[in-house]
N, C-alpha and C. Protein backbone atom coordinates (compact mmCIF):
# COMPACT_ATOMS: atom_id res chain seq x y z
N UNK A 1 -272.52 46.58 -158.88
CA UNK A 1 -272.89 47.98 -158.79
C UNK A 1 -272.24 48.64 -157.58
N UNK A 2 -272.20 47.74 -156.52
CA UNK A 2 -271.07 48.61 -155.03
C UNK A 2 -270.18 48.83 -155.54
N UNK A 3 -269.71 47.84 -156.54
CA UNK A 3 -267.75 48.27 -156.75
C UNK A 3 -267.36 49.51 -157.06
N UNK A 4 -268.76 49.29 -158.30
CA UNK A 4 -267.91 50.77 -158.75
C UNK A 4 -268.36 52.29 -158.21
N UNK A 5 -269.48 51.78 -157.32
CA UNK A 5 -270.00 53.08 -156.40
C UNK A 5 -268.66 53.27 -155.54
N UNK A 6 -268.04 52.20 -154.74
CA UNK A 6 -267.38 52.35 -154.14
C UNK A 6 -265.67 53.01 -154.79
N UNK A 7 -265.72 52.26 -155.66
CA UNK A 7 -264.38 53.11 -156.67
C UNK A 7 -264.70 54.69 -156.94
N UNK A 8 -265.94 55.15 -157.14
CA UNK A 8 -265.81 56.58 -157.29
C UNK A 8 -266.08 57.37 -156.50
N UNK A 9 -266.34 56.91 -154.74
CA UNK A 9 -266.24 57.33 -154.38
C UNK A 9 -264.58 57.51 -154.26
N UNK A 10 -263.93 56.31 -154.44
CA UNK A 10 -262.38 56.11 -153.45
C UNK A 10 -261.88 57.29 -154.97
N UNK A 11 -262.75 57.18 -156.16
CA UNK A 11 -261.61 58.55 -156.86
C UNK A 11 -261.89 59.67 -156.42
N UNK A 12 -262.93 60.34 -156.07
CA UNK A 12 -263.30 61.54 -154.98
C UNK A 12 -262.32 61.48 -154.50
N UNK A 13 -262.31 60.83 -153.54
CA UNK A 13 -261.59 60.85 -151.87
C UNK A 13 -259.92 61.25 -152.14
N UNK A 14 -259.90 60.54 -153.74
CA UNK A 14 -257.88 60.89 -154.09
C UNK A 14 -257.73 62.39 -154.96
N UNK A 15 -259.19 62.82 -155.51
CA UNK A 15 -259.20 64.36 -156.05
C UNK A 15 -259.67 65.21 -155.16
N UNK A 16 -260.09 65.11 -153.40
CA UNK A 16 -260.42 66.22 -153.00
C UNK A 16 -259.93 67.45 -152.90
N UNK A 17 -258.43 67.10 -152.56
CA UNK A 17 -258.05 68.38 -152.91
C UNK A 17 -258.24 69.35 -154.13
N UNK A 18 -258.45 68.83 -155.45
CA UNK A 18 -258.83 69.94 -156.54
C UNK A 18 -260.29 69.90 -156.46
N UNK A 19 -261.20 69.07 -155.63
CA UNK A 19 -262.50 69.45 -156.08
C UNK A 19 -263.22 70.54 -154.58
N UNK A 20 -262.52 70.34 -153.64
CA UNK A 20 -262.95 71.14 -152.60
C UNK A 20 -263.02 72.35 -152.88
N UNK A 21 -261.77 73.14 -153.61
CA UNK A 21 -262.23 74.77 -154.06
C UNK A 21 -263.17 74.69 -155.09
N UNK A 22 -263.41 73.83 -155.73
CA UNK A 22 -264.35 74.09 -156.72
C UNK A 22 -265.88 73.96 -156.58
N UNK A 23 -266.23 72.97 -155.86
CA UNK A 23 -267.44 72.63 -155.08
C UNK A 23 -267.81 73.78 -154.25
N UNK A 24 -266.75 74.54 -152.96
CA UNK A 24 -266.96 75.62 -152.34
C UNK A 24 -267.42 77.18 -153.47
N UNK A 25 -266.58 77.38 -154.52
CA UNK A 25 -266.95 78.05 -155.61
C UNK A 25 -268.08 78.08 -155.88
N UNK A 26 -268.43 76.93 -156.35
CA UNK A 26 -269.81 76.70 -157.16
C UNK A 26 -270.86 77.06 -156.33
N UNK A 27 -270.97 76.32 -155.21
CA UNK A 27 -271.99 76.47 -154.60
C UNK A 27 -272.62 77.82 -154.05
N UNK A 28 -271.11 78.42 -153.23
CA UNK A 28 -270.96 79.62 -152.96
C UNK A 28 -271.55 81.00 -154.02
N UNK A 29 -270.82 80.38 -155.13
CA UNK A 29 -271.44 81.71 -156.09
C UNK A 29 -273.00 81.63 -156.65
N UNK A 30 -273.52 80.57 -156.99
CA UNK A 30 -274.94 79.76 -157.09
C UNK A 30 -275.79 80.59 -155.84
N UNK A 31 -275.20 80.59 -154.96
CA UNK A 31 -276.27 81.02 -153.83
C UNK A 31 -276.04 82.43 -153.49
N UNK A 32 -275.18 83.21 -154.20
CA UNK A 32 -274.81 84.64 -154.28
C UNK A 32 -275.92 85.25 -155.29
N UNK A 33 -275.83 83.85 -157.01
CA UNK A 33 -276.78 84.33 -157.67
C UNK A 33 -278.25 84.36 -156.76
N UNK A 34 -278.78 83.26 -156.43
CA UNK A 34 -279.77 83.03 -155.62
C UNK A 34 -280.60 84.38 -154.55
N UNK A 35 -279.44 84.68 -153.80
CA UNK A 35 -279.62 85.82 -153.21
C UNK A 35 -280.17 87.02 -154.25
N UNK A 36 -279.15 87.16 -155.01
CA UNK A 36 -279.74 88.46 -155.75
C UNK A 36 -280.91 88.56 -156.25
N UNK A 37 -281.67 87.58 -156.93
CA UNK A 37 -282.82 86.80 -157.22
C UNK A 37 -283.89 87.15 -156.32
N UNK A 38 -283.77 86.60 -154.91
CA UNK A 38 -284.22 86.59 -153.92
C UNK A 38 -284.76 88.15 -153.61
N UNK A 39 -283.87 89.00 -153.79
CA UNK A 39 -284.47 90.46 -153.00
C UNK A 39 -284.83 91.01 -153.84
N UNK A 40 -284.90 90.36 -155.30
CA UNK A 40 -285.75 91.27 -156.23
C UNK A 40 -287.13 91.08 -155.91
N UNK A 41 -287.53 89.98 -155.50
CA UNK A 41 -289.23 89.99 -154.90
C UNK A 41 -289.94 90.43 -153.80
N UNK A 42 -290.75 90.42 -153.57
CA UNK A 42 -291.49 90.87 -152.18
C UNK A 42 -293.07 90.18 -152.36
N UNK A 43 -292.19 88.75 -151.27
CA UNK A 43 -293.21 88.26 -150.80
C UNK A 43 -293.43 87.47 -149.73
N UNK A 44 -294.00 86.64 -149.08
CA UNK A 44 -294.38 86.52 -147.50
C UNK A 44 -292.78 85.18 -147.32
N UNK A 45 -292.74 84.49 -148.63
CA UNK A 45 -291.56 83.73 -148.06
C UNK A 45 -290.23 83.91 -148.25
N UNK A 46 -290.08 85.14 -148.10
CA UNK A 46 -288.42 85.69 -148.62
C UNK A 46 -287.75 85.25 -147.16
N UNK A 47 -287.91 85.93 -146.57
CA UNK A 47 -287.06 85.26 -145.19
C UNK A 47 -286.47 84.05 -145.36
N UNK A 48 -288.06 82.90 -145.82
CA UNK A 48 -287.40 81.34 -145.23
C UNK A 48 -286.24 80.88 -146.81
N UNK A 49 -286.89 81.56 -147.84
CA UNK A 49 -285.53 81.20 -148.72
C UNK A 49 -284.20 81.43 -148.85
N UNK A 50 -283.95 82.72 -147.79
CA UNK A 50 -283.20 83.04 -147.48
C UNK A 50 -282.05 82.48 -146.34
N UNK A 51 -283.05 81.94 -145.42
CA UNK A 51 -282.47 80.98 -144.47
C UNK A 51 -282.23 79.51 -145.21
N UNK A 52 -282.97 78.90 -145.62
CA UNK A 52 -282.53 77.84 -146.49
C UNK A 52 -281.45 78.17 -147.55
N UNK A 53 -281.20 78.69 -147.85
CA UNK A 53 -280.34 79.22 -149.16
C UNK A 53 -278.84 79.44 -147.78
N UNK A 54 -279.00 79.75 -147.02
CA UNK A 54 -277.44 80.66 -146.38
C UNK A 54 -277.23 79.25 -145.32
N UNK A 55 -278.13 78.76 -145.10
CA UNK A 55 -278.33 77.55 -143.91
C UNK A 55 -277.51 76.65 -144.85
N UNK A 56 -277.84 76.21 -145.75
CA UNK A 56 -277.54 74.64 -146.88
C UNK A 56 -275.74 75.29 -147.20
N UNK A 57 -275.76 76.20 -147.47
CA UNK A 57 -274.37 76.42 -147.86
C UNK A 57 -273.05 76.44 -147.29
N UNK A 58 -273.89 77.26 -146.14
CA UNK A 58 -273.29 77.69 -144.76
C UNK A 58 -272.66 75.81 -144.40
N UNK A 59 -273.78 75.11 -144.08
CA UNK A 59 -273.19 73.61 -143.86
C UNK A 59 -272.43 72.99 -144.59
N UNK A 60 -272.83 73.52 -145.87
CA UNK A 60 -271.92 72.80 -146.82
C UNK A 60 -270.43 73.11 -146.85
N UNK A 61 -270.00 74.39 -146.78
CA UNK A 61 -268.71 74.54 -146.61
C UNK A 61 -267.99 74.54 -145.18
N UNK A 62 -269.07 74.43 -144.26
CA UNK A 62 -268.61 73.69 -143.10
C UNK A 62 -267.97 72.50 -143.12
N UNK A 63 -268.53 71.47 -143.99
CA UNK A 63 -268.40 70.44 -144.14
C UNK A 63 -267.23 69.84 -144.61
N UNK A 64 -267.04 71.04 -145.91
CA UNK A 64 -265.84 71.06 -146.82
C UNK A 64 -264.57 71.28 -145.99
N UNK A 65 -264.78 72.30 -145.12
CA UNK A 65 -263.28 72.60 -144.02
C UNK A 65 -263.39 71.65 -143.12
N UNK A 66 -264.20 71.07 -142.82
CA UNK A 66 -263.73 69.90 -142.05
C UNK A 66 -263.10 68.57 -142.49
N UNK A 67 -263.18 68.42 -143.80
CA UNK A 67 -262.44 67.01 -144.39
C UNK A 67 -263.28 65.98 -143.96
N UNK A 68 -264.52 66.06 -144.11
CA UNK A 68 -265.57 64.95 -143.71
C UNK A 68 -265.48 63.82 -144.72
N UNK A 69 -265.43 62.86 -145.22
CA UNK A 69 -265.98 62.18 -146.36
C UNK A 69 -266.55 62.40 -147.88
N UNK A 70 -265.73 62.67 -148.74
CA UNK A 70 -266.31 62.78 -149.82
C UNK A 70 -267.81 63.08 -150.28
N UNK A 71 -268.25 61.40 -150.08
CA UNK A 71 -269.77 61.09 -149.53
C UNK A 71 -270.88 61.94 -149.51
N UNK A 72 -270.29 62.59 -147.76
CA UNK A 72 -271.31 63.57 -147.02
C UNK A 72 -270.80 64.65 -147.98
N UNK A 73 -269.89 64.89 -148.19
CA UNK A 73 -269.58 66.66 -148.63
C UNK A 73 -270.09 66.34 -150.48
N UNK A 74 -270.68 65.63 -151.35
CA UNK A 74 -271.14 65.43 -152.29
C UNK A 74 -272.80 65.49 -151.96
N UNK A 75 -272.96 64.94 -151.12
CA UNK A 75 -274.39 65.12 -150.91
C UNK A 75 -274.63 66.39 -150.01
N UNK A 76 -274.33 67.03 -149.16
CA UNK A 76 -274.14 68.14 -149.52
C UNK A 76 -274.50 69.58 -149.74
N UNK A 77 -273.40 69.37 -151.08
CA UNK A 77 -273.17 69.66 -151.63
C UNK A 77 -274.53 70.06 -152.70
N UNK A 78 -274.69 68.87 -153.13
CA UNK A 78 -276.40 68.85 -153.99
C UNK A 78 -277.38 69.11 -153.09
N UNK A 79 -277.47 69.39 -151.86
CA UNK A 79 -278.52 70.22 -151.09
C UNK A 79 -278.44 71.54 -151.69
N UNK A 80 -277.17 71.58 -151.41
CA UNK A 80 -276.68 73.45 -151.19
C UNK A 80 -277.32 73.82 -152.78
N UNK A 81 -277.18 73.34 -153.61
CA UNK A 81 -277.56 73.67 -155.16
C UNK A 81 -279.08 73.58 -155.17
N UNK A 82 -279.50 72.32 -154.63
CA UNK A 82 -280.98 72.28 -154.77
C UNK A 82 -281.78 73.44 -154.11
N UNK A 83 -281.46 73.75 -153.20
CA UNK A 83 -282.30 75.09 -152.06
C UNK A 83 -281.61 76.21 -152.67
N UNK A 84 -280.53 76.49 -153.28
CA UNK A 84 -280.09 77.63 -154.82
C UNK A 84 -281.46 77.51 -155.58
N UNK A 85 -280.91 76.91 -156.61
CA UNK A 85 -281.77 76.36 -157.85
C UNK A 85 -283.23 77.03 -157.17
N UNK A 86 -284.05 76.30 -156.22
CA UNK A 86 -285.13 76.49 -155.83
C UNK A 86 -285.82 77.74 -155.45
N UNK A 87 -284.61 78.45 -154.69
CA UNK A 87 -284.83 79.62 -154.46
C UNK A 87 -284.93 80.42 -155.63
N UNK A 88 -283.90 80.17 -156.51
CA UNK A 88 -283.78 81.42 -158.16
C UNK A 88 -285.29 80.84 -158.80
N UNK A 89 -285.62 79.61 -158.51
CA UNK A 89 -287.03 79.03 -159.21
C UNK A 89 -288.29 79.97 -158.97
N UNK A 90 -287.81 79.82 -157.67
CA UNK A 90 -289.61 80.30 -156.70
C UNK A 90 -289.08 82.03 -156.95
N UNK A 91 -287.78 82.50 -157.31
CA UNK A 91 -288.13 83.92 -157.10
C UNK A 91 -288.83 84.50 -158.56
N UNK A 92 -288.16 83.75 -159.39
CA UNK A 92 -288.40 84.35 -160.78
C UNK A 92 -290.25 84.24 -161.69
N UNK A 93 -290.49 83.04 -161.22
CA UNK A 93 -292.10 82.72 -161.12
C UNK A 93 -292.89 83.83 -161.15
C-alpha cells in the first residue's frame, strides 16, 4: 500500500506543473462561489466564515507559489474546498 501511495504521489510531483493552475482555479473560484453565498445571509457567524474561507485559500495558493510538495499542496488544497463547501453549506441552511 506505500508503493503505490508513494508512486502517486511521485506522479503528482511529475504533473505539477498542469495541476498547479488548476488546483489554484478551482479552489480560488469555489471560494468566490462561497463568498457570494456568504453575504447573502445575516448572521452572528459571517465574519468567521469569511476568515476561514479567505484564510484556507489564501494558504493554499501560498503554498502553490511556493513549490512545496505535492503532498502538502494536495492536502491543502482539500482544506481550502472543505471550509468552501462548508461555508456555501452553513450559508444556504
Amino acid at each position: 500500500m506505500l508503493q503505490k501511495s508513494s508512486g502517486l504521489i511521485n506522479n503528482l510531483e511529475e504533473m505539477r506543473f498542469g495541476l498547479t493552475p488548476v488546483i489554484a482555479i478551482l479552489q480560488t473560484e469555489l471560494a468566490g462561489v462561497a463568498m457570494y453565498y456568504i453575504y447573502q445571509v445575516d448572521v452572528f457567524f459571517v465574519p468567521y466564515l469569511i476568515i476561514l474561507t479567505a484564510f484556507s485559500v489564501s494558504i493554499s495558493n501560498a503554498l502553490l507559489i511556493a513549490c512545496v510538495p505535492m503532498k502538502k499542496i494536495l492536502v491543502s488544497f482539500l482544506i481550502s474546498l472543505f471550509f468552501s463547501s462548508l461555508s456555501i453549506f452553513l450559508s444556504v441552511i
